[in-house]
PDB file of N, CA and C in Angstrom:
ATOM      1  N   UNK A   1     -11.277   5.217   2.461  1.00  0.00           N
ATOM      2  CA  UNK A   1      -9.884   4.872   2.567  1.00  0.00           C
ATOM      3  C   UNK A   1      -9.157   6.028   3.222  1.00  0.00           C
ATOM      4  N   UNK A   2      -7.978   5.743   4.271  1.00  0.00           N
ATOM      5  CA  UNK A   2      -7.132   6.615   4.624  1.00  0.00           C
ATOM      6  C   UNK A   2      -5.941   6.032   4.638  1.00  0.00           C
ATOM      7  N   UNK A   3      -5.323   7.355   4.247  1.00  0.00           N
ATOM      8  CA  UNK A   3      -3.253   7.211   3.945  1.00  0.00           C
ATOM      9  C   UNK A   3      -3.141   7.429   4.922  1.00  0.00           C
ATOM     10  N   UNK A   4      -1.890   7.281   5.826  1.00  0.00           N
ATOM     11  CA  UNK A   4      -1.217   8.137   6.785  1.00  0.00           C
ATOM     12  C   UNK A   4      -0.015   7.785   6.296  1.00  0.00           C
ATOM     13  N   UNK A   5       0.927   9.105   6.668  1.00  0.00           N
ATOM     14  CA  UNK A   5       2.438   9.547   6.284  1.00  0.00           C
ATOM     15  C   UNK A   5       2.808   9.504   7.317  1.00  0.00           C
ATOM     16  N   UNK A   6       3.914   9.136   7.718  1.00  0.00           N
ATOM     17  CA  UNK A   6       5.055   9.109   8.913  1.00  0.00           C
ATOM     18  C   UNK A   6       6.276   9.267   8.248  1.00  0.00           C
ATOM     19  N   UNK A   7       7.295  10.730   8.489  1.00  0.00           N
ATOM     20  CA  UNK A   7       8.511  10.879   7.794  1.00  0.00           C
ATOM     21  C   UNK A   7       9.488  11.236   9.007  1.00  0.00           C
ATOM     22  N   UNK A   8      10.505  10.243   8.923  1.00  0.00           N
ATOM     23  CA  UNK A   8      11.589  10.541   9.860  1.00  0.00           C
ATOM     24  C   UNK A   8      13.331  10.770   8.755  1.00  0.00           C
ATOM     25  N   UNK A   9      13.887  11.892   8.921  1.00  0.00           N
ATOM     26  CA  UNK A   9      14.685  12.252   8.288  1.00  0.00           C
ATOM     27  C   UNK A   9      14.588  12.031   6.378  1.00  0.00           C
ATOM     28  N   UNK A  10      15.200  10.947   6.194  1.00  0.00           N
ATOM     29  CA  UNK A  10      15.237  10.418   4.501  1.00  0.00           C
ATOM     30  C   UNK A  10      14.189   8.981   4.639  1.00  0.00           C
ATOM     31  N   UNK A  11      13.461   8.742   5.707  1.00  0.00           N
ATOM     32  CA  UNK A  11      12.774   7.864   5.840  1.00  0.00           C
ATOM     33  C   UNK A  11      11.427   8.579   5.427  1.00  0.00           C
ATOM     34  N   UNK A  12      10.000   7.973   4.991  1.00  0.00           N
ATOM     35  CA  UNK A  12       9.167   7.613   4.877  1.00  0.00           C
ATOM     36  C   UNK A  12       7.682   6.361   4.712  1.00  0.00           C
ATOM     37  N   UNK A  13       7.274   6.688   5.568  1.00  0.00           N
ATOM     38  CA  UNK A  13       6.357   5.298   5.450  1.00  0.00           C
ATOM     39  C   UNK A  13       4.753   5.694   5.441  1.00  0.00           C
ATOM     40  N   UNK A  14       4.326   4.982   4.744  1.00  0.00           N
ATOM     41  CA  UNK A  14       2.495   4.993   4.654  1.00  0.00           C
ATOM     42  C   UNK A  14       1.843   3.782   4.863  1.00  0.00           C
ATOM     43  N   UNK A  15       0.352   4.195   5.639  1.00  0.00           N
ATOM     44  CA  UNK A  15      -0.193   2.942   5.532  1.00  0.00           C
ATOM     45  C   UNK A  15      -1.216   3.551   5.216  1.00  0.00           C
ATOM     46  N   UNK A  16      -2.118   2.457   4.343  1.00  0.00           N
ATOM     47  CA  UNK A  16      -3.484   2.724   3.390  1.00  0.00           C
ATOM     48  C   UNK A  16      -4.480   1.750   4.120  1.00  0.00           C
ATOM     49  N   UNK A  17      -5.436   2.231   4.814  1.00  0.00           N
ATOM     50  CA  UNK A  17      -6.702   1.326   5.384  1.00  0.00           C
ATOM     51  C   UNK A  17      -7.852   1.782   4.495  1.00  0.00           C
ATOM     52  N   UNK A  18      -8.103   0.618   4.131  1.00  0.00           N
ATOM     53  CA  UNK A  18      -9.352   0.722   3.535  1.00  0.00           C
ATOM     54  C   UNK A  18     -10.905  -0.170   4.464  1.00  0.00           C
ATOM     55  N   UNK A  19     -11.708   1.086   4.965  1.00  0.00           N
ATOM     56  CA  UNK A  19     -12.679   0.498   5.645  1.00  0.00           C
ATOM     57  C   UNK A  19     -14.137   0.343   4.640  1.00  0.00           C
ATOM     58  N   UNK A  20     -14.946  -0.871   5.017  1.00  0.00           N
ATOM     59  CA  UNK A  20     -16.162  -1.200   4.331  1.00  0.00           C
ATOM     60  C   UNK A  20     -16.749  -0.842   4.921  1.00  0.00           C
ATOM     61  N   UNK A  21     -18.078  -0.361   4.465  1.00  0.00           N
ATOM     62  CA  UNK A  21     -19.710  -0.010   4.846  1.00  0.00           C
ATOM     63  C   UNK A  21     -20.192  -0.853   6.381  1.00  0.00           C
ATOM     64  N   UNK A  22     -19.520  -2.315   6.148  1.00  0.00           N
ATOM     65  CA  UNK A  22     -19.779  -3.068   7.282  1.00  0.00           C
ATOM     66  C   UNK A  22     -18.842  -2.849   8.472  1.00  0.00           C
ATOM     67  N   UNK A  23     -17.548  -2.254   8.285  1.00  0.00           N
ATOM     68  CA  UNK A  23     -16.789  -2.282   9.315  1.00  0.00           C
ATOM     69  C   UNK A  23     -15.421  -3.012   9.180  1.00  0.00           C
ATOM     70  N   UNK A  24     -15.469  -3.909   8.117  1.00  0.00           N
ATOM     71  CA  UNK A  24     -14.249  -4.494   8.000  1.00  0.00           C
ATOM     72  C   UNK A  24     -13.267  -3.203   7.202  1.00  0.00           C
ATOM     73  N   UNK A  25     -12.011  -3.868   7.991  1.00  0.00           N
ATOM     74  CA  UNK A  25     -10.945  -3.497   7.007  1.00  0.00           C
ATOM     75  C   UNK A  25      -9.815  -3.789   6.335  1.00  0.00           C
ATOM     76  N   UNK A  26      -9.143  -3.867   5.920  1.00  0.00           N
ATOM     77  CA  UNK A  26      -7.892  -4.154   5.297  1.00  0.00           C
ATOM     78  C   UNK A  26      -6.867  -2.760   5.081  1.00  0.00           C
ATOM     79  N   UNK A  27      -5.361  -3.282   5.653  1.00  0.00           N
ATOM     80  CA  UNK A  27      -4.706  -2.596   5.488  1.00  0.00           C
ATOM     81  C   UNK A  27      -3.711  -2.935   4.506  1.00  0.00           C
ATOM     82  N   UNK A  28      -2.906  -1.998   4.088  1.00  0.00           N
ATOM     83  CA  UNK A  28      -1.611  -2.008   3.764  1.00  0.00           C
ATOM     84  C   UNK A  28      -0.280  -1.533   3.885  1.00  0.00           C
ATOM     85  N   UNK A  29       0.923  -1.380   4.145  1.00  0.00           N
ATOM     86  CA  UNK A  29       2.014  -0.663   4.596  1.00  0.00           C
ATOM     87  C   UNK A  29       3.001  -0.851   2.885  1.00  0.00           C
ATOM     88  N   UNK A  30       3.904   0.774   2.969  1.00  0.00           N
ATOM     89  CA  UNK A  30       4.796   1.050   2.373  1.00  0.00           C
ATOM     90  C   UNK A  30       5.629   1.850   3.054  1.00  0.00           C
ATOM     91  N   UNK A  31       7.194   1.658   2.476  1.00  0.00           N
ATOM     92  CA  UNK A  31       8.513   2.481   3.058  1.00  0.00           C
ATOM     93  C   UNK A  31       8.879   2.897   1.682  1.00  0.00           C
ATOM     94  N   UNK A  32       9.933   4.110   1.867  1.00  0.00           N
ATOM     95  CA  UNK A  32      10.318   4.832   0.960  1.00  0.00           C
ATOM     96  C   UNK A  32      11.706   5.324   1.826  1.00  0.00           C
ATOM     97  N   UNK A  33      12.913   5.000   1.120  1.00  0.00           N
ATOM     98  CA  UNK A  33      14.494   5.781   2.166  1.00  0.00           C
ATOM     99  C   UNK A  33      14.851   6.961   0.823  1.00  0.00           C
ATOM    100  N   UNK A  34      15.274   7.778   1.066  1.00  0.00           N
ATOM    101  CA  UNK A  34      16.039   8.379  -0.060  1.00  0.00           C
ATOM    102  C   UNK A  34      17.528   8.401  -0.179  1.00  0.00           C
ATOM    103  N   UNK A  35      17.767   8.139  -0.928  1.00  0.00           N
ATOM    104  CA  UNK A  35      19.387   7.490  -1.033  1.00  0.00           C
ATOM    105  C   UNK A  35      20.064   8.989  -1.009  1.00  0.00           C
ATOM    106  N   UNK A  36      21.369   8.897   0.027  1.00  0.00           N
ATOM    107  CA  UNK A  36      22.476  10.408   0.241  1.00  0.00           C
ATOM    108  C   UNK A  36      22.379  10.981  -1.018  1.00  0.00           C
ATOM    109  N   UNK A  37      23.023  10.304  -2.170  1.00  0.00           N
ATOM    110  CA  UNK A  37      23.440  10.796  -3.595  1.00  0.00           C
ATOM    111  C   UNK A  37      22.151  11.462  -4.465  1.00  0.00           C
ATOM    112  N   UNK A  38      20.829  11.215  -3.569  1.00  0.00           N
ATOM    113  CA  UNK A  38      19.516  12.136  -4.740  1.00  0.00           C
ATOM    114  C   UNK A  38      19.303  13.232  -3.864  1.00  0.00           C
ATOM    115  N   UNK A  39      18.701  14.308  -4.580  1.00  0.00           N
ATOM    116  CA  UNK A  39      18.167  15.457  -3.939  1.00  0.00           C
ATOM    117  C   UNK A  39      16.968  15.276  -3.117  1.00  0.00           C
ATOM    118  N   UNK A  40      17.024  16.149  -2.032  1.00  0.00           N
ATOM    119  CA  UNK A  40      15.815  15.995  -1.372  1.00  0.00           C
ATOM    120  C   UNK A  40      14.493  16.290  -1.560  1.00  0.00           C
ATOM    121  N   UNK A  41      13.678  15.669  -2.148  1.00  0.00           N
ATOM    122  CA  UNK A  41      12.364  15.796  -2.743  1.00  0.00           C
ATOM    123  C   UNK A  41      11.112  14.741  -1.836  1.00  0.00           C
ATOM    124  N   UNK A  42      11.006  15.703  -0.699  1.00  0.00           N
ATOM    125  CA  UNK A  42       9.770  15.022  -0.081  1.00  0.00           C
ATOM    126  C   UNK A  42       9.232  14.140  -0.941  1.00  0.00           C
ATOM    127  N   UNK A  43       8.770  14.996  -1.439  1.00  0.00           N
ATOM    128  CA  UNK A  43       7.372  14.494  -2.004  1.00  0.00           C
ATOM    129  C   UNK A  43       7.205  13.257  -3.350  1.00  0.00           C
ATOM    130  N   UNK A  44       8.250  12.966  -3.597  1.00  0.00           N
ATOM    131  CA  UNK A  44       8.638  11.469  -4.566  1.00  0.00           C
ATOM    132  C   UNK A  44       8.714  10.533  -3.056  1.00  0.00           C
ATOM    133  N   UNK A  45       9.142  10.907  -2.245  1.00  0.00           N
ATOM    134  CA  UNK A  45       9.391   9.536  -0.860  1.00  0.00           C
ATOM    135  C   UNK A  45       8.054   9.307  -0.617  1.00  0.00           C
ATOM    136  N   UNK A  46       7.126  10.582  -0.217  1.00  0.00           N
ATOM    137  CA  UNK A  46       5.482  10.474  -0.148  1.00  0.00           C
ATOM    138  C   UNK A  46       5.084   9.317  -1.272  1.00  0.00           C
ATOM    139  N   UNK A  47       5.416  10.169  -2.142  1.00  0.00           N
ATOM    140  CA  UNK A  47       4.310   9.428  -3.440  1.00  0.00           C
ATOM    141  C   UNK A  47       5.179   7.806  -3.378  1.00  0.00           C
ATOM    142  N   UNK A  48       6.203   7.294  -3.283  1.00  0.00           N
ATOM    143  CA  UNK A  48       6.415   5.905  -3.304  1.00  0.00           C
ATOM    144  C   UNK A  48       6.022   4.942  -2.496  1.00  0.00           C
ATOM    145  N   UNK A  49       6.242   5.465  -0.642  1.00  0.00           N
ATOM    146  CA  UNK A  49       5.866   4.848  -0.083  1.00  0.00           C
ATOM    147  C   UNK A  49       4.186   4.598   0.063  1.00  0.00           C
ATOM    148  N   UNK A  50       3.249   5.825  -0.425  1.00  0.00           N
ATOM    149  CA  UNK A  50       1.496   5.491  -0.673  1.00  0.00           C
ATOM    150  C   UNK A  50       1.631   4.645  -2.010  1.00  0.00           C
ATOM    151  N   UNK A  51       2.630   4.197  -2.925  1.00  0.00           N
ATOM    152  CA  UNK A  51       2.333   3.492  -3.999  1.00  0.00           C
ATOM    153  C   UNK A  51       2.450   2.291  -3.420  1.00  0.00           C
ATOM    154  N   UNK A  52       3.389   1.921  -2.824  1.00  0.00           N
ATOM    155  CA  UNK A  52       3.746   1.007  -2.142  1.00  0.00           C
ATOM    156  C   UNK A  52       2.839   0.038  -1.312  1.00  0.00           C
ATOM    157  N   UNK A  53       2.087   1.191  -0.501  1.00  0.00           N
ATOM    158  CA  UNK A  53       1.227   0.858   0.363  1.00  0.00           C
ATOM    159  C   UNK A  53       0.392   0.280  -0.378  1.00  0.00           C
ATOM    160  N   UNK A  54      -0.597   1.070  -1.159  1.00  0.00           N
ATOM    161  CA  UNK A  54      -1.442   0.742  -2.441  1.00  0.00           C
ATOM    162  C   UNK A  54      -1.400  -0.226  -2.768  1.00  0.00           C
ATOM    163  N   UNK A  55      -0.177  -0.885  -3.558  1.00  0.00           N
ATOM    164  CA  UNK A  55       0.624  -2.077  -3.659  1.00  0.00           C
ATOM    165  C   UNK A  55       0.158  -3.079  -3.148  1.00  0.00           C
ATOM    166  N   UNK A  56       0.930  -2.946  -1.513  1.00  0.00           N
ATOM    167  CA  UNK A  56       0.508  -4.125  -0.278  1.00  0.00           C
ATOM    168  C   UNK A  56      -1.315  -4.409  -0.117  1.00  0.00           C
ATOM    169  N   UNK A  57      -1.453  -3.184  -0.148  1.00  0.00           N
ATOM    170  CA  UNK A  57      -2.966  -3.499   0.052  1.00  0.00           C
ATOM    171  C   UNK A  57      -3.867  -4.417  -0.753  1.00  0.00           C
ATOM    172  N   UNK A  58      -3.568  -4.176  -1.680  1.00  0.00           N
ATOM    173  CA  UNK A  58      -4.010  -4.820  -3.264  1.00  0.00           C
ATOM    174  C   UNK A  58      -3.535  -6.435  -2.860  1.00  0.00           C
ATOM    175  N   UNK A  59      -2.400  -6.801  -2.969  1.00  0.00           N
ATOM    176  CA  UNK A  59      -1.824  -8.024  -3.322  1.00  0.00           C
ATOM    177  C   UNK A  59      -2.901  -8.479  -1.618  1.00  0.00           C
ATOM    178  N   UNK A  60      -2.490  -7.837  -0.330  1.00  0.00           N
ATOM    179  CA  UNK A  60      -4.289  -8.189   0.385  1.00  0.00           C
ATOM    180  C   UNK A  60      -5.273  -8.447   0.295  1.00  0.00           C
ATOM    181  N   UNK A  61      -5.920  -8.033  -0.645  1.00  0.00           N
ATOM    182  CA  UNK A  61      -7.313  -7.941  -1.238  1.00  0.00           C
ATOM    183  C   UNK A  61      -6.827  -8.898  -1.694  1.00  0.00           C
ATOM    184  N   UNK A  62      -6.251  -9.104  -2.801  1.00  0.00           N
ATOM    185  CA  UNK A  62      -6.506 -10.408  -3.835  1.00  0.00           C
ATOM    186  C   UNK A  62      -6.294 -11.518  -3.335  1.00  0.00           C
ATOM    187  N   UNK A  63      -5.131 -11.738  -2.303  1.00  0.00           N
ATOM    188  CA  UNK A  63      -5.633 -13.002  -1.167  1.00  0.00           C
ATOM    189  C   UNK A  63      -6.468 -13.139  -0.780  1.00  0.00           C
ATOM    190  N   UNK A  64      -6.733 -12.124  -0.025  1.00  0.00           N
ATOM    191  CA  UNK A  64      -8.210 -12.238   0.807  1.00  0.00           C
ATOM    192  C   UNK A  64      -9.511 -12.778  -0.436  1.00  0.00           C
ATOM    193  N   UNK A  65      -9.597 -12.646  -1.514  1.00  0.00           N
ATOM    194  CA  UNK A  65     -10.818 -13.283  -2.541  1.00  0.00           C
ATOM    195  C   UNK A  65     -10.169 -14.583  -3.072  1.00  0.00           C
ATOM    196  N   UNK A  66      -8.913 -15.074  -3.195  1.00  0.00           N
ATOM    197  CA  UNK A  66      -8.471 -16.699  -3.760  1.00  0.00           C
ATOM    198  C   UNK A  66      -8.957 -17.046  -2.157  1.00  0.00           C
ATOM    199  N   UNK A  67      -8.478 -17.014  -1.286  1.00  0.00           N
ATOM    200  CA  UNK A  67      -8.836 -17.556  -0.188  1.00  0.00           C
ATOM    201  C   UNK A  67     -10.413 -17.432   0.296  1.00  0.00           C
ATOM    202  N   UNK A  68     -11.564 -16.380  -0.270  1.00  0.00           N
ATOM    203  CA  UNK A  68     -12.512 -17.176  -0.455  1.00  0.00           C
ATOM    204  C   UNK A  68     -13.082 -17.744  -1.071  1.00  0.00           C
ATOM    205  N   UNK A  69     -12.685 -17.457  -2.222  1.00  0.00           N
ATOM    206  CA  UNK A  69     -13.124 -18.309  -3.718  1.00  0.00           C
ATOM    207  C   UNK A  69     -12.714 -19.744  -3.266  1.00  0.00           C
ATOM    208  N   UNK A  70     -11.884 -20.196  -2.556  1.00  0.00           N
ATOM    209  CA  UNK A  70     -11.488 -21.699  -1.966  1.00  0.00           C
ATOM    210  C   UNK A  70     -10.130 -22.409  -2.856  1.00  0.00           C
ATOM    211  N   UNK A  71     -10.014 -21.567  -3.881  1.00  0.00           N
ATOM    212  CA  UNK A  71      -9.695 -22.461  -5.039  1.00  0.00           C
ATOM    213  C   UNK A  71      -7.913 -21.925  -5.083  1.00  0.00           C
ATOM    214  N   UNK A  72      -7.672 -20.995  -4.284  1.00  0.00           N
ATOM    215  CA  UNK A  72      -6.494 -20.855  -3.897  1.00  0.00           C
ATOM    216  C   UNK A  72      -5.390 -20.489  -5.445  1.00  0.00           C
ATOM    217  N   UNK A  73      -6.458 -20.148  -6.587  1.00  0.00           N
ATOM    218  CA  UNK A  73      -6.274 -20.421  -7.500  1.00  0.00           C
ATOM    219  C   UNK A  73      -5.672 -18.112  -8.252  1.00  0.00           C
ATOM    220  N   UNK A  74      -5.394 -17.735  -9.542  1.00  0.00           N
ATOM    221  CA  UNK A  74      -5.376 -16.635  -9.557  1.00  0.00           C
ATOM    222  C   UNK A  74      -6.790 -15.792  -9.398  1.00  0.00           C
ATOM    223  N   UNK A  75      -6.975 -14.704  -9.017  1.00  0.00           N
ATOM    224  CA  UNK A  75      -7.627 -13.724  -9.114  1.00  0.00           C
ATOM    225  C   UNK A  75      -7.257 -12.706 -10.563  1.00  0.00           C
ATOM    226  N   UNK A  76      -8.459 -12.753 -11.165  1.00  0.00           N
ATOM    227  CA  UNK A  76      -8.284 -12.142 -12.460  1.00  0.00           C
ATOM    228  C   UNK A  76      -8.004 -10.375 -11.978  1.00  0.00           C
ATOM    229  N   UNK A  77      -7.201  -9.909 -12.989  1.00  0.00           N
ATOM    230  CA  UNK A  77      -6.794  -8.559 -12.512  1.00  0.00           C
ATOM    231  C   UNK A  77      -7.050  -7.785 -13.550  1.00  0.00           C
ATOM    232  N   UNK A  78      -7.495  -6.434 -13.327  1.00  0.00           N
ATOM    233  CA  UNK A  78      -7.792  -4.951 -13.980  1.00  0.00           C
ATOM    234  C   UNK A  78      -6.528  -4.468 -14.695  1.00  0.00           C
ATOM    235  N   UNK A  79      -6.907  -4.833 -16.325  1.00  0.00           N
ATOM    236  CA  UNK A  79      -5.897  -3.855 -16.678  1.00  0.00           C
ATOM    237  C   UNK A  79      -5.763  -2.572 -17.167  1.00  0.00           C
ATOM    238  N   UNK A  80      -4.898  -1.738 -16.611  1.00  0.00           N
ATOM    239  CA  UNK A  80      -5.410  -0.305 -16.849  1.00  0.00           C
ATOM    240  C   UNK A  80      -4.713   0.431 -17.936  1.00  0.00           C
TER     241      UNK A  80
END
């Protein structure tokens, strides 16, 4: 798996690719703005927008298996 960070001013964005053994991959994208009124703390915009991403990626994956399972039905999920 690779993150990449892209930060423009109070903007931040990540995308999370996750590549298989075979070559496939799946991605995901997250944004993160920091609002005028909070302090500037890189690194909470980092960490939201890779949660984010994380996020997208996931709710990917789990389509991607109802849609081959056929059954269009839930995908049982990990609880942690």
């Amino acid at each position: 798996m690779r993150i990449r960070l892209a930060e423009d001013g109070d903007d931040t964005s990540a995308r999370a690719v996750l590549t298989t053994p075979d070559g496939t991959t799946a991605e995901g994208a997250g944004h993160a703005r920091r609002n005028p009124a909070d302090p500037s703390m890189p690194v909470v915009g980092d960490e939201l927008a890779v949660a984010r991403a994380l996020a997208d990626l996931a709710g990917r994956l789990a389509g991607d298996a109802r849609h081959e399972l056929g059954d269009g039905g839930p995908v049982p999920t990990q609880s942690w």
